[in-house]
PDB file of N, CA and C in Angstrom:
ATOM      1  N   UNK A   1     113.014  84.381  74.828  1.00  0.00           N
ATOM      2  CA  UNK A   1     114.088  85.221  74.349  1.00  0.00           C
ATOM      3  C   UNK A   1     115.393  84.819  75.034  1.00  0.00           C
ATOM      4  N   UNK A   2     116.508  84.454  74.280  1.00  0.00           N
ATOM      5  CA  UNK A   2     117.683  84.738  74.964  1.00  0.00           C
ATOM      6  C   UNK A   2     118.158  85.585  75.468  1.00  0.00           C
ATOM      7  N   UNK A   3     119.567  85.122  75.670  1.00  0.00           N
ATOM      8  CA  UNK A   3     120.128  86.167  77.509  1.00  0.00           C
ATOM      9  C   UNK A   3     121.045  87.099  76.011  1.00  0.00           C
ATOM     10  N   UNK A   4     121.288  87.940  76.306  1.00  0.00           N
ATOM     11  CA  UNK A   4     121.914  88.914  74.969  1.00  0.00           C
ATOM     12  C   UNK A   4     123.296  88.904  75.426  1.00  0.00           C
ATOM     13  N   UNK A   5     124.073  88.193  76.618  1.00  0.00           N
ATOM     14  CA  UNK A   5     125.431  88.189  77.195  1.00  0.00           C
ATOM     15  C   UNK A   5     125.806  86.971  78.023  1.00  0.00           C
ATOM     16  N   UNK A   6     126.159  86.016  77.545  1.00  0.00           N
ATOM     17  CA  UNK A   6     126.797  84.774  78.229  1.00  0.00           C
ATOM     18  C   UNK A   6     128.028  84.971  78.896  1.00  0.00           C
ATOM     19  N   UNK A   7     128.099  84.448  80.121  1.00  0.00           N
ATOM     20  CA  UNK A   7     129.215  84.300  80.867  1.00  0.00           C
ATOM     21  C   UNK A   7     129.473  82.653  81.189  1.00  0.00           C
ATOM     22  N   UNK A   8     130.570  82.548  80.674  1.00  0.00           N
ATOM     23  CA  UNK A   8     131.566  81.198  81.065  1.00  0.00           C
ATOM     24  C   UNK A   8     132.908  81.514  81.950  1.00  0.00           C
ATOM     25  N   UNK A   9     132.671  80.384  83.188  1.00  0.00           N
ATOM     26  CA  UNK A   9     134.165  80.466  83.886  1.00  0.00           C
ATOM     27  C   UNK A   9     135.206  79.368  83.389  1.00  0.00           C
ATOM     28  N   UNK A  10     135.812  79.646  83.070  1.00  0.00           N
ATOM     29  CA  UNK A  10     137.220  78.310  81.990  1.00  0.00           C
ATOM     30  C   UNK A  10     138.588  79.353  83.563  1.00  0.00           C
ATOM     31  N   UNK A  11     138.209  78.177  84.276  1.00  0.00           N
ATOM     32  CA  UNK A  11     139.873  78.309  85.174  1.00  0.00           C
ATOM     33  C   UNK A  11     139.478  79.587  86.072  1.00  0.00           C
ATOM     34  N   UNK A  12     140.779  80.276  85.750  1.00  0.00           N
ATOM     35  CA  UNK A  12     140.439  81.812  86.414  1.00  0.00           C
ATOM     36  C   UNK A  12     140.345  82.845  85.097  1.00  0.00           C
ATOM     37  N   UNK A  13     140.165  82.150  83.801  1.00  0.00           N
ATOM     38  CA  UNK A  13     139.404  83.131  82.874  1.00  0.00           C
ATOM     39  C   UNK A  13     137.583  82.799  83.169  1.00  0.00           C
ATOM     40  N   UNK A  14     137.151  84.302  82.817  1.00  0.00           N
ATOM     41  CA  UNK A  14     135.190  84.602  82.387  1.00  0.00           C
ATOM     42  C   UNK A  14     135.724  84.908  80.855  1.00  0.00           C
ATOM     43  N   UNK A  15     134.482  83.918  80.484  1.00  0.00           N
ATOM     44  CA  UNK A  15     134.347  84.444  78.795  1.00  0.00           C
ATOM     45  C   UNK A  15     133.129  85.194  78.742  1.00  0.00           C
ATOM     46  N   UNK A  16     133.137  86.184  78.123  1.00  0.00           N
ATOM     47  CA  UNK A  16     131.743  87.043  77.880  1.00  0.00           C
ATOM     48  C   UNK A  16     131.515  86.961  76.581  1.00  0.00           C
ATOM     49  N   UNK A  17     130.103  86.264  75.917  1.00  0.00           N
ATOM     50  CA  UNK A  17     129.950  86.683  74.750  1.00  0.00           C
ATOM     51  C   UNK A  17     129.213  87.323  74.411  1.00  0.00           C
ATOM     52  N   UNK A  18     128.653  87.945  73.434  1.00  0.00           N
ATOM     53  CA  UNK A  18     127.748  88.744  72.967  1.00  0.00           C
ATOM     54  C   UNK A  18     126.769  87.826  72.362  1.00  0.00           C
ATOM     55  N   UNK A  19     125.834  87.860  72.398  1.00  0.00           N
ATOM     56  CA  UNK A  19     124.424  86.557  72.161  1.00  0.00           C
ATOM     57  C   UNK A  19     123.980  87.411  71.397  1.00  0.00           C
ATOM     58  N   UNK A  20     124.052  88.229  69.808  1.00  0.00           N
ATOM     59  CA  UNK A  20     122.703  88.366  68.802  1.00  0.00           C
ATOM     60  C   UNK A  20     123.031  88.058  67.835  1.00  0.00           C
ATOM     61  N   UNK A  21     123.601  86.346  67.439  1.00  0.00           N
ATOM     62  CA  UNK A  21     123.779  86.647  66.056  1.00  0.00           C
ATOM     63  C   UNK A  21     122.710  87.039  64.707  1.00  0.00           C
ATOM     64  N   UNK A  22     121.597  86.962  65.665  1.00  0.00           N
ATOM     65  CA  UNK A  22     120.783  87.307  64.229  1.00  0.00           C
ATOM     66  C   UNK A  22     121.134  88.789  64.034  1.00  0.00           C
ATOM     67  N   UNK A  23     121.488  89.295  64.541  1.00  0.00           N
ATOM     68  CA  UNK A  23     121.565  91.012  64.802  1.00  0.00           C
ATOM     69  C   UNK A  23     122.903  91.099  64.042  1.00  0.00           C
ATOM     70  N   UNK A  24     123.892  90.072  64.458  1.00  0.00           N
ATOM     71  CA  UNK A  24     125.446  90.314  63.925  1.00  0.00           C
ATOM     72  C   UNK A  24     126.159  90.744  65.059  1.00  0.00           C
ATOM     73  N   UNK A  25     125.409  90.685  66.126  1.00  0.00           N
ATOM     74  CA  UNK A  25     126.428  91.414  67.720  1.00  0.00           C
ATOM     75  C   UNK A  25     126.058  93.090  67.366  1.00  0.00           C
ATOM     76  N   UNK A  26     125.410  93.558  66.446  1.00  0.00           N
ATOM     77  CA  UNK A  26     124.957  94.826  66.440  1.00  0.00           C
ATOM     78  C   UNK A  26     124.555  95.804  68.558  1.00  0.00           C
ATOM     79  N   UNK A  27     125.697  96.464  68.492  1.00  0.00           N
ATOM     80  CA  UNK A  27     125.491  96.822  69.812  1.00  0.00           C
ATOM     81  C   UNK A  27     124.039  97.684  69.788  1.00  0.00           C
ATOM     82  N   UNK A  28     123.408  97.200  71.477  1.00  0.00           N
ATOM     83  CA  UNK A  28     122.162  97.726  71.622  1.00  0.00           C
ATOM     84  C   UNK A  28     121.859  97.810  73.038  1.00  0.00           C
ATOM     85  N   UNK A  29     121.293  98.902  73.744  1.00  0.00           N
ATOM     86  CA  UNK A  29     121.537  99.422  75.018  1.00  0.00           C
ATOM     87  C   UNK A  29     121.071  97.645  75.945  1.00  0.00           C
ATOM     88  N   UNK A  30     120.311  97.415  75.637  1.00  0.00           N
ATOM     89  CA  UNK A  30     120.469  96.095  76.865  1.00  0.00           C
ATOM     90  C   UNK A  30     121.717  95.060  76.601  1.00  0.00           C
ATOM     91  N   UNK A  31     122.469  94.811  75.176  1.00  0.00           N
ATOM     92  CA  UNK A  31     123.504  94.191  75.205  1.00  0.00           C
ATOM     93  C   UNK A  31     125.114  94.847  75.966  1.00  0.00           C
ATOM     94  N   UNK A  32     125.005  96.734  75.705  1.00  0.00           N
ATOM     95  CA  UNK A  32     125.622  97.463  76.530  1.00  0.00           C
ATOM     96  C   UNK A  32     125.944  97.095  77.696  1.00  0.00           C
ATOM     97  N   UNK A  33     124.265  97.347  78.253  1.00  0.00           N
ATOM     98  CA  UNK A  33     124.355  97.107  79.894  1.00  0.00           C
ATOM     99  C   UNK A  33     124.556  95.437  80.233  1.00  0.00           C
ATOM    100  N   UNK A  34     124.286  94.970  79.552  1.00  0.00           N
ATOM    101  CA  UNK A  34     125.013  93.326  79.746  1.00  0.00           C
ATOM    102  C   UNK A  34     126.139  93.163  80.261  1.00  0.00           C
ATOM    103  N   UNK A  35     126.347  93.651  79.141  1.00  0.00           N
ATOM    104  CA  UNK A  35     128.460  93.810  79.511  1.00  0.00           C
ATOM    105  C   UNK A  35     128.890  94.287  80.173  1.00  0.00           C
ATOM    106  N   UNK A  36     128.525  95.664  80.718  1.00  0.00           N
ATOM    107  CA  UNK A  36     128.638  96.196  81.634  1.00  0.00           C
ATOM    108  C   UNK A  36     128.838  95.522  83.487  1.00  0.00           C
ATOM    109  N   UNK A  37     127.183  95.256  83.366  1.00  0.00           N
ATOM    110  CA  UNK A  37     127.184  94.398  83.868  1.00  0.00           C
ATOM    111  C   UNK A  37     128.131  92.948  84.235  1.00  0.00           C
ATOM    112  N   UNK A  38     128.417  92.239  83.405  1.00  0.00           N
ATOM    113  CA  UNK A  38     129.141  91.384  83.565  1.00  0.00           C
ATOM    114  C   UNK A  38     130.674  91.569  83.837  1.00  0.00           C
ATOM    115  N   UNK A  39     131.038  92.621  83.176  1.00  0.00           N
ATOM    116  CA  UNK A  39     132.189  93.133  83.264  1.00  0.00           C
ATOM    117  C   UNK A  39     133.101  93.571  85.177  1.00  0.00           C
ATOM    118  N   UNK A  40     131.540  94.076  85.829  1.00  0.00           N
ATOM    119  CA  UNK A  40     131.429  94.261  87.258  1.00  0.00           C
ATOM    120  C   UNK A  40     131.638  93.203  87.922  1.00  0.00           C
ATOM    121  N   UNK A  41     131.003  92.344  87.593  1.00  0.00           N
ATOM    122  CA  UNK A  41     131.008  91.403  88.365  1.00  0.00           C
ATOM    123  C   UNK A  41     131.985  90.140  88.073  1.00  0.00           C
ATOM    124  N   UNK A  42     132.929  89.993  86.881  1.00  0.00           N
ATOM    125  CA  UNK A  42     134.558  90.538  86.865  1.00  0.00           C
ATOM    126  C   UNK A  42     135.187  90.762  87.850  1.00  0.00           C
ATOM    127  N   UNK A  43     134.913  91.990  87.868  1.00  0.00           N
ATOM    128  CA  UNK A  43     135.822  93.039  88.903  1.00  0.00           C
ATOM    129  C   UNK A  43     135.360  92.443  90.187  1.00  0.00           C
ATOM    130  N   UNK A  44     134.653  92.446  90.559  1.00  0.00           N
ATOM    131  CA  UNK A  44     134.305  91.769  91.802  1.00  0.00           C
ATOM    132  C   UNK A  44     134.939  90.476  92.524  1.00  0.00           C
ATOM    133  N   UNK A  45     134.668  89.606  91.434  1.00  0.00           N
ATOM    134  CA  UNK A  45     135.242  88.010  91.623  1.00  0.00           C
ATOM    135  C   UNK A  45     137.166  87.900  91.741  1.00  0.00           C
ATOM    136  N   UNK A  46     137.246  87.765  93.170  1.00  0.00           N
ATOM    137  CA  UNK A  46     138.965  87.556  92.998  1.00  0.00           C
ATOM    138  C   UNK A  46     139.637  86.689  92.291  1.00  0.00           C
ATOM    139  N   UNK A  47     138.808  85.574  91.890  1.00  0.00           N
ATOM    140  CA  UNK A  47     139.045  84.346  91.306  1.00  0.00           C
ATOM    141  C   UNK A  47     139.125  84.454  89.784  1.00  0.00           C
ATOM    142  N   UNK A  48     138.775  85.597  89.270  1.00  0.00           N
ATOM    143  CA  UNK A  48     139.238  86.163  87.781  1.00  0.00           C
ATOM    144  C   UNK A  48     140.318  87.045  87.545  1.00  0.00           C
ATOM    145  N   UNK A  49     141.061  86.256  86.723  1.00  0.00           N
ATOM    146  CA  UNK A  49     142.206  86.858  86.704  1.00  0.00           C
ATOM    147  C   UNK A  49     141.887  87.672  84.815  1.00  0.00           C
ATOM    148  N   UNK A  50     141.520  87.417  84.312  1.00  0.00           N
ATOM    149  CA  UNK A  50     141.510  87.818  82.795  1.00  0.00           C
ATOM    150  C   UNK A  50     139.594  87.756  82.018  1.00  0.00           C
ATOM    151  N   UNK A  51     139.094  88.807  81.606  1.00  0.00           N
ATOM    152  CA  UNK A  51     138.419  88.461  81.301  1.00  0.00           C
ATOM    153  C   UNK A  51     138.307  88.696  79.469  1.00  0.00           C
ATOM    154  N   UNK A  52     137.516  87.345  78.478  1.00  0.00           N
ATOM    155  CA  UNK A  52     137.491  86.634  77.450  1.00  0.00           C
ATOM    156  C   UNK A  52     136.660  87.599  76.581  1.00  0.00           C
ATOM    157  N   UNK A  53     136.610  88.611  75.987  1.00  0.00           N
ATOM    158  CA  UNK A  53     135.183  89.329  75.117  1.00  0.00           C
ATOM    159  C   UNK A  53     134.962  88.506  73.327  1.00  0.00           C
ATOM    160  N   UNK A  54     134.105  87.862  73.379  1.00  0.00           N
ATOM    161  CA  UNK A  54     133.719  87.381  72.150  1.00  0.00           C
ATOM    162  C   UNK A  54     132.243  87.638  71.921  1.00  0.00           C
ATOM    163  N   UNK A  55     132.135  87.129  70.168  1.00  0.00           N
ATOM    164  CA  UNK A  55     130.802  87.268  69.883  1.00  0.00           C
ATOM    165  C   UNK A  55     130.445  85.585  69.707  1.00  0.00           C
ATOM    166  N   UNK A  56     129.113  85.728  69.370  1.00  0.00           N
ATOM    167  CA  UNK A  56     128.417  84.380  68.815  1.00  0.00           C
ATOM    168  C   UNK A  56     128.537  84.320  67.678  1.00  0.00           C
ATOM    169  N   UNK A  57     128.771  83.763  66.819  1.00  0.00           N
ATOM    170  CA  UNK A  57     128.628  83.561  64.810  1.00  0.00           C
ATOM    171  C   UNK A  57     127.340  83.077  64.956  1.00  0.00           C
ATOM    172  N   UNK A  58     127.360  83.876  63.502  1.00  0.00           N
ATOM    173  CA  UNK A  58     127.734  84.866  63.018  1.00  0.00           C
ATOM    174  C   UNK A  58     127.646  86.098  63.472  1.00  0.00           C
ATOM    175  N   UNK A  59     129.363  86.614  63.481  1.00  0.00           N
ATOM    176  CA  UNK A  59     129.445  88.044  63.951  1.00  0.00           C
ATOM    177  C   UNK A  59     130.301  89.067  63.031  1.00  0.00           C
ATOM    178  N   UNK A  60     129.798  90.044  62.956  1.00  0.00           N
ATOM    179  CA  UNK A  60     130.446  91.315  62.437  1.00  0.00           C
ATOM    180  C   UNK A  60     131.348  92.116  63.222  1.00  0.00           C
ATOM    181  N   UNK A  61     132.342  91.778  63.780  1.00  0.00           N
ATOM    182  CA  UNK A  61     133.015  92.402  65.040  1.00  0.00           C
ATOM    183  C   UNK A  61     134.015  93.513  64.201  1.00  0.00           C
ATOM    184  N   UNK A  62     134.133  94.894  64.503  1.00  0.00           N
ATOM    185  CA  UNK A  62     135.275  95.825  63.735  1.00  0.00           C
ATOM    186  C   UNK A  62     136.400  95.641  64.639  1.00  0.00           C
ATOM    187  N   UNK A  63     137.249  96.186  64.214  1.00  0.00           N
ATOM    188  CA  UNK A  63     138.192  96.296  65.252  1.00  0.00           C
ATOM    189  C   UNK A  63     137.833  97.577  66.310  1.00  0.00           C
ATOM    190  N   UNK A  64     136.851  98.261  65.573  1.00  0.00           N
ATOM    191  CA  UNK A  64     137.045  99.912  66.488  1.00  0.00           C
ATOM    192  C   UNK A  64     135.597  99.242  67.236  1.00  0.00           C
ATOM    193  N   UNK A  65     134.680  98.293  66.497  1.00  0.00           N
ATOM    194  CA  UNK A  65     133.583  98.058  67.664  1.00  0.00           C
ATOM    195  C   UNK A  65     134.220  97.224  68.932  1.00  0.00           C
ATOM    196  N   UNK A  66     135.259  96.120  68.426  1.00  0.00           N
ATOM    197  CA  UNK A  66     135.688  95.773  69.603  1.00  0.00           C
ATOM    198  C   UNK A  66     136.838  96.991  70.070  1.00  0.00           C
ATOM    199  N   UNK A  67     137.082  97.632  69.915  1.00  0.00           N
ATOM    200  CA  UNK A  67     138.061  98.815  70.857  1.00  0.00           C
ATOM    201  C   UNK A  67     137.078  99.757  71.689  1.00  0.00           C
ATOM    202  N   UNK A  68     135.874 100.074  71.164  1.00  0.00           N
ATOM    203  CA  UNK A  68     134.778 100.143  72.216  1.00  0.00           C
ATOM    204  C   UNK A  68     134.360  99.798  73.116  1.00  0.00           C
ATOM    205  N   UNK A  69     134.270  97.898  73.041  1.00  0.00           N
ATOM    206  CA  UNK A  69     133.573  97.463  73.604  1.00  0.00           C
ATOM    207  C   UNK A  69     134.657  97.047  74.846  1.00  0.00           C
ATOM    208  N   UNK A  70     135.643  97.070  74.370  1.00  0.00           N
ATOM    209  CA  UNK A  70     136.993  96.983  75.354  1.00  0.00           C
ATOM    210  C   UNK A  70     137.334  97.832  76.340  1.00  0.00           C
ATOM    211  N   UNK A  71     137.058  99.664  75.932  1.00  0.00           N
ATOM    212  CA  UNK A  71     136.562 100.358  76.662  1.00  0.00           C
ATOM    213  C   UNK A  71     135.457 100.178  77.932  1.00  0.00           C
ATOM    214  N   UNK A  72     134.381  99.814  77.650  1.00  0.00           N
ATOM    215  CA  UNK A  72     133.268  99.668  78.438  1.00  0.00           C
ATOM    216  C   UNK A  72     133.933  98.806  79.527  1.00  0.00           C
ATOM    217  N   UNK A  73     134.198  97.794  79.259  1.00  0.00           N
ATOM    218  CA  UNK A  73     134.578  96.652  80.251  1.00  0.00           C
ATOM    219  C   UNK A  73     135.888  97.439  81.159  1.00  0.00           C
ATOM    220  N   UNK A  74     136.755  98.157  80.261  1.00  0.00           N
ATOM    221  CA  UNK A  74     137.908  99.059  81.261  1.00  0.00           C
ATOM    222  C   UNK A  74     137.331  99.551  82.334  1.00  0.00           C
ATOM    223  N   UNK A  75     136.230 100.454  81.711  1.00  0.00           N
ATOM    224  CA  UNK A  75     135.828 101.673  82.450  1.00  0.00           C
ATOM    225  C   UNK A  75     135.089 101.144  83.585  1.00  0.00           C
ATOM    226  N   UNK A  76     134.020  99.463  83.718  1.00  0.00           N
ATOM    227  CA  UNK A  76     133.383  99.078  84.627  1.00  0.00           C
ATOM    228  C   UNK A  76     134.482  98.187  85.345  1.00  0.00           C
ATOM    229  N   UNK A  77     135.119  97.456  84.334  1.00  0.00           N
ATOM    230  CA  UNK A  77     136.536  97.039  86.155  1.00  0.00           C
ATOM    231  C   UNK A  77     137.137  98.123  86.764  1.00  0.00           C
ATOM    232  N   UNK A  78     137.463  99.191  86.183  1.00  0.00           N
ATOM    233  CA  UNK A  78     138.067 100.043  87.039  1.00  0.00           C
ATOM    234  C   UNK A  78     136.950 100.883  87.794  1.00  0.00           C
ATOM    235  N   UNK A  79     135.773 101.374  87.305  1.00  0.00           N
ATOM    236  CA  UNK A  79     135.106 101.537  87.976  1.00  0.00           C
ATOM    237  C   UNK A  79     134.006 100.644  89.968  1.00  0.00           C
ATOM    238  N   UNK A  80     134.499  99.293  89.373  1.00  0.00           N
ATOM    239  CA  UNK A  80     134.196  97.873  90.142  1.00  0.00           C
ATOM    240  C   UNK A  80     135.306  98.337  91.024  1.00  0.00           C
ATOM    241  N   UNK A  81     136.585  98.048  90.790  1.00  0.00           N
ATOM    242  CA  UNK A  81     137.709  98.387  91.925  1.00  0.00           C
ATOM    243  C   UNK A  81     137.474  99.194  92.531  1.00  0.00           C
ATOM    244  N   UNK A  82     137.202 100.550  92.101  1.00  0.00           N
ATOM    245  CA  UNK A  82     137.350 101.255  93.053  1.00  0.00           C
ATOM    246  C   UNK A  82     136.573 101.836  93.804  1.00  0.00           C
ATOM    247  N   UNK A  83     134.699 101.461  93.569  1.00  0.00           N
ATOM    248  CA  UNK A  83     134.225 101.115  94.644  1.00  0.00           C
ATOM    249  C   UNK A  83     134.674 100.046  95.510  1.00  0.00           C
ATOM    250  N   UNK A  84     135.599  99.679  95.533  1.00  0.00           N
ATOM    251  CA  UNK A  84     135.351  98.362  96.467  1.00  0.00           C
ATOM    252  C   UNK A  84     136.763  98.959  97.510  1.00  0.00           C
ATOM    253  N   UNK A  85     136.981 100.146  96.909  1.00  0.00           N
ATOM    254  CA  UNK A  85     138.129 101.123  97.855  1.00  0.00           C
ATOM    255  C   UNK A  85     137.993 102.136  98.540  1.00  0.00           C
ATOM    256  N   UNK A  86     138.890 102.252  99.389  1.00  0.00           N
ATOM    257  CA  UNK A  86     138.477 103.649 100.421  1.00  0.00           C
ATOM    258  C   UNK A  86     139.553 104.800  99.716  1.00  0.00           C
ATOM    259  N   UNK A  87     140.410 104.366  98.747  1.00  0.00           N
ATOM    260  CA  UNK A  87     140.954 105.323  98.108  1.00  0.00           C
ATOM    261  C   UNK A  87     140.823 105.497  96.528  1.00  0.00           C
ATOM    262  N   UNK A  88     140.986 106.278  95.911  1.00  0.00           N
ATOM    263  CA  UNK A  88     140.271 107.084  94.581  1.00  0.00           C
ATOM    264  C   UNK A  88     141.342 105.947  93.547  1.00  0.00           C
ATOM    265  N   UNK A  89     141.635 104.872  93.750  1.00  0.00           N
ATOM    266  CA  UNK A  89     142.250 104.250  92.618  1.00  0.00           C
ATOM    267  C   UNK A  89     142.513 102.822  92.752  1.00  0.00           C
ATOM    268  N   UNK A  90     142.558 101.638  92.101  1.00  0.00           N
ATOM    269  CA  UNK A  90     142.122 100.679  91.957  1.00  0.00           C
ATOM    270  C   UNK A  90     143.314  99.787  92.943  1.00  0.00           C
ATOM    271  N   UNK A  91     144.654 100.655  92.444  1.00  0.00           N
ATOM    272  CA  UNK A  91     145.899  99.981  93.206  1.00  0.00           C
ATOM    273  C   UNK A  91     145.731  99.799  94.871  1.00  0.00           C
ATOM    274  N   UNK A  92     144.517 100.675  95.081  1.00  0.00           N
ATOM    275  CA  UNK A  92     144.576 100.873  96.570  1.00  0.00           C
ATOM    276  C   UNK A  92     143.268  99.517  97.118  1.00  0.00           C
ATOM    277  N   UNK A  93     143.053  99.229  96.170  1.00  0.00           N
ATOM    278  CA  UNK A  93     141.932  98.272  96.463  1.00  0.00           C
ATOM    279  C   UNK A  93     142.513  97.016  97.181  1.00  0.00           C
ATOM    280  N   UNK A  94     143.254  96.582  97.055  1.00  0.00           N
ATOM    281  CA  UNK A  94     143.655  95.183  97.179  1.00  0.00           C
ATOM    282  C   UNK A  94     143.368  94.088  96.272  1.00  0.00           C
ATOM    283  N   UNK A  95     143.110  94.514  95.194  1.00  0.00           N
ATOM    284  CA  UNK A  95     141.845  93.514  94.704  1.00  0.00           C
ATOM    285  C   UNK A  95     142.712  93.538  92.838  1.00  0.00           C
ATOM    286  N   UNK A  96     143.088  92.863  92.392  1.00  0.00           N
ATOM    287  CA  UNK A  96     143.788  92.980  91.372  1.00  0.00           C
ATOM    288  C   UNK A  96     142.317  93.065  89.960  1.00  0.00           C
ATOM    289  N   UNK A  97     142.760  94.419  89.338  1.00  0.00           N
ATOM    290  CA  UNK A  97     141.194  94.589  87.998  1.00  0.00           C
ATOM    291  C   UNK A  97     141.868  93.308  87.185  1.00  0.00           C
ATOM    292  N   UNK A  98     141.291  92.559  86.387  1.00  0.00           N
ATOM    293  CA  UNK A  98     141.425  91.639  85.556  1.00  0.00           C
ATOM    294  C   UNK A  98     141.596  91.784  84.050  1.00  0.00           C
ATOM    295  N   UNK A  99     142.425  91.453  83.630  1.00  0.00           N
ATOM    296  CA  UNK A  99     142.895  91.879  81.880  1.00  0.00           C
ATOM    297  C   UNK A  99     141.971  91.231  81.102  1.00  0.00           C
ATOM    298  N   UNK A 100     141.655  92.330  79.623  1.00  0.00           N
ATOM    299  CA  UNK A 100     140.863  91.892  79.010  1.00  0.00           C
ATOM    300  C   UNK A 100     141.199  91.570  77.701  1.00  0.00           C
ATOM    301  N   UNK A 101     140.926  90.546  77.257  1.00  0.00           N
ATOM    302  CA  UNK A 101     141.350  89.945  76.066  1.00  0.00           C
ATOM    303  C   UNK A 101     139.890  89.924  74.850  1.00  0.00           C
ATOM    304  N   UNK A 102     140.171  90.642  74.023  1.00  0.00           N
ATOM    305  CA  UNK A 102     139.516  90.254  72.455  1.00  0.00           C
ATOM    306  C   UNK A 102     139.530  89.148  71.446  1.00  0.00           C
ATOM    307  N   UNK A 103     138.698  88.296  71.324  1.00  0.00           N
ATOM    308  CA  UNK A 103     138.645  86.885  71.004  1.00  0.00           C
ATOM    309  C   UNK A 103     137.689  87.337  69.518  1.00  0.00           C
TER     310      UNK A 103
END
C-alpha cells in the first residue's frame, strides 16, 4: 500500500501531496492525519519557509475542499509553534509558522 501523503523538500519549500488518486484525493481520516501530521513537522523544521499542498492526478480538488484542507495545516502550524513556546502565541516562539500555498 502506498504512503496516502508525500513530502518533498524543493529549497526551503515542503511539498505535501495527497497520494489517492484512485480515490480522487477523496479526504479520509488517515489522509487527514497525514497532513496533519506533516503539516507539524513543517512547523517544526526552521528550514521551511512555505509549505506546497497538492494532489496526485487524477484529482478532484474544490476550492472549499482545498480551503479545508488549508485550514488543517493552519491550525497544526500554529498549533506546532506554539508548543514549541512558553507563551500562548506563535510570535512568541521564535520560530517563524511557514505560509501555505494551494497548488
Amino acid at each position: 500500500m502506498s504512503e496516502v501523503v508525500l513530502e518533498q523538500r524543493r529549497g526551503p519549500a515542503l511539498w505535501i501531496t495527497m497520494n489517492r488518486p484512485e480515490k480522487l484525493n477523496a479526504l479520509s481520516g488517515e489522509l487527514v492525519e497525514g497532513l496533519r501530521a506533516a503539516f507539524r513537522r513543517a512547523a517544526a523544521d526552521d528550514e521551511v519557509k512555505v509549505v506546497v499542498l497538492t494532489g496526485a492526478e487524477p484529482s478532484v480538488l474544490r476550492a472549499g475542499v482545498m480551503a479545508s484542507l488549508a485550514m488543517i495545516g493552519v491550525l497544526a502550524l500554529l498549533g506546532a509553534a506554539c508548543s514549541k513556546s512558553s507563551s500562548s502565541t506563535p510570535a512568541g516562539s521564535g520560530h517563524a509558522v511557514p505560509a501555505i500555498v494551494i497548488s
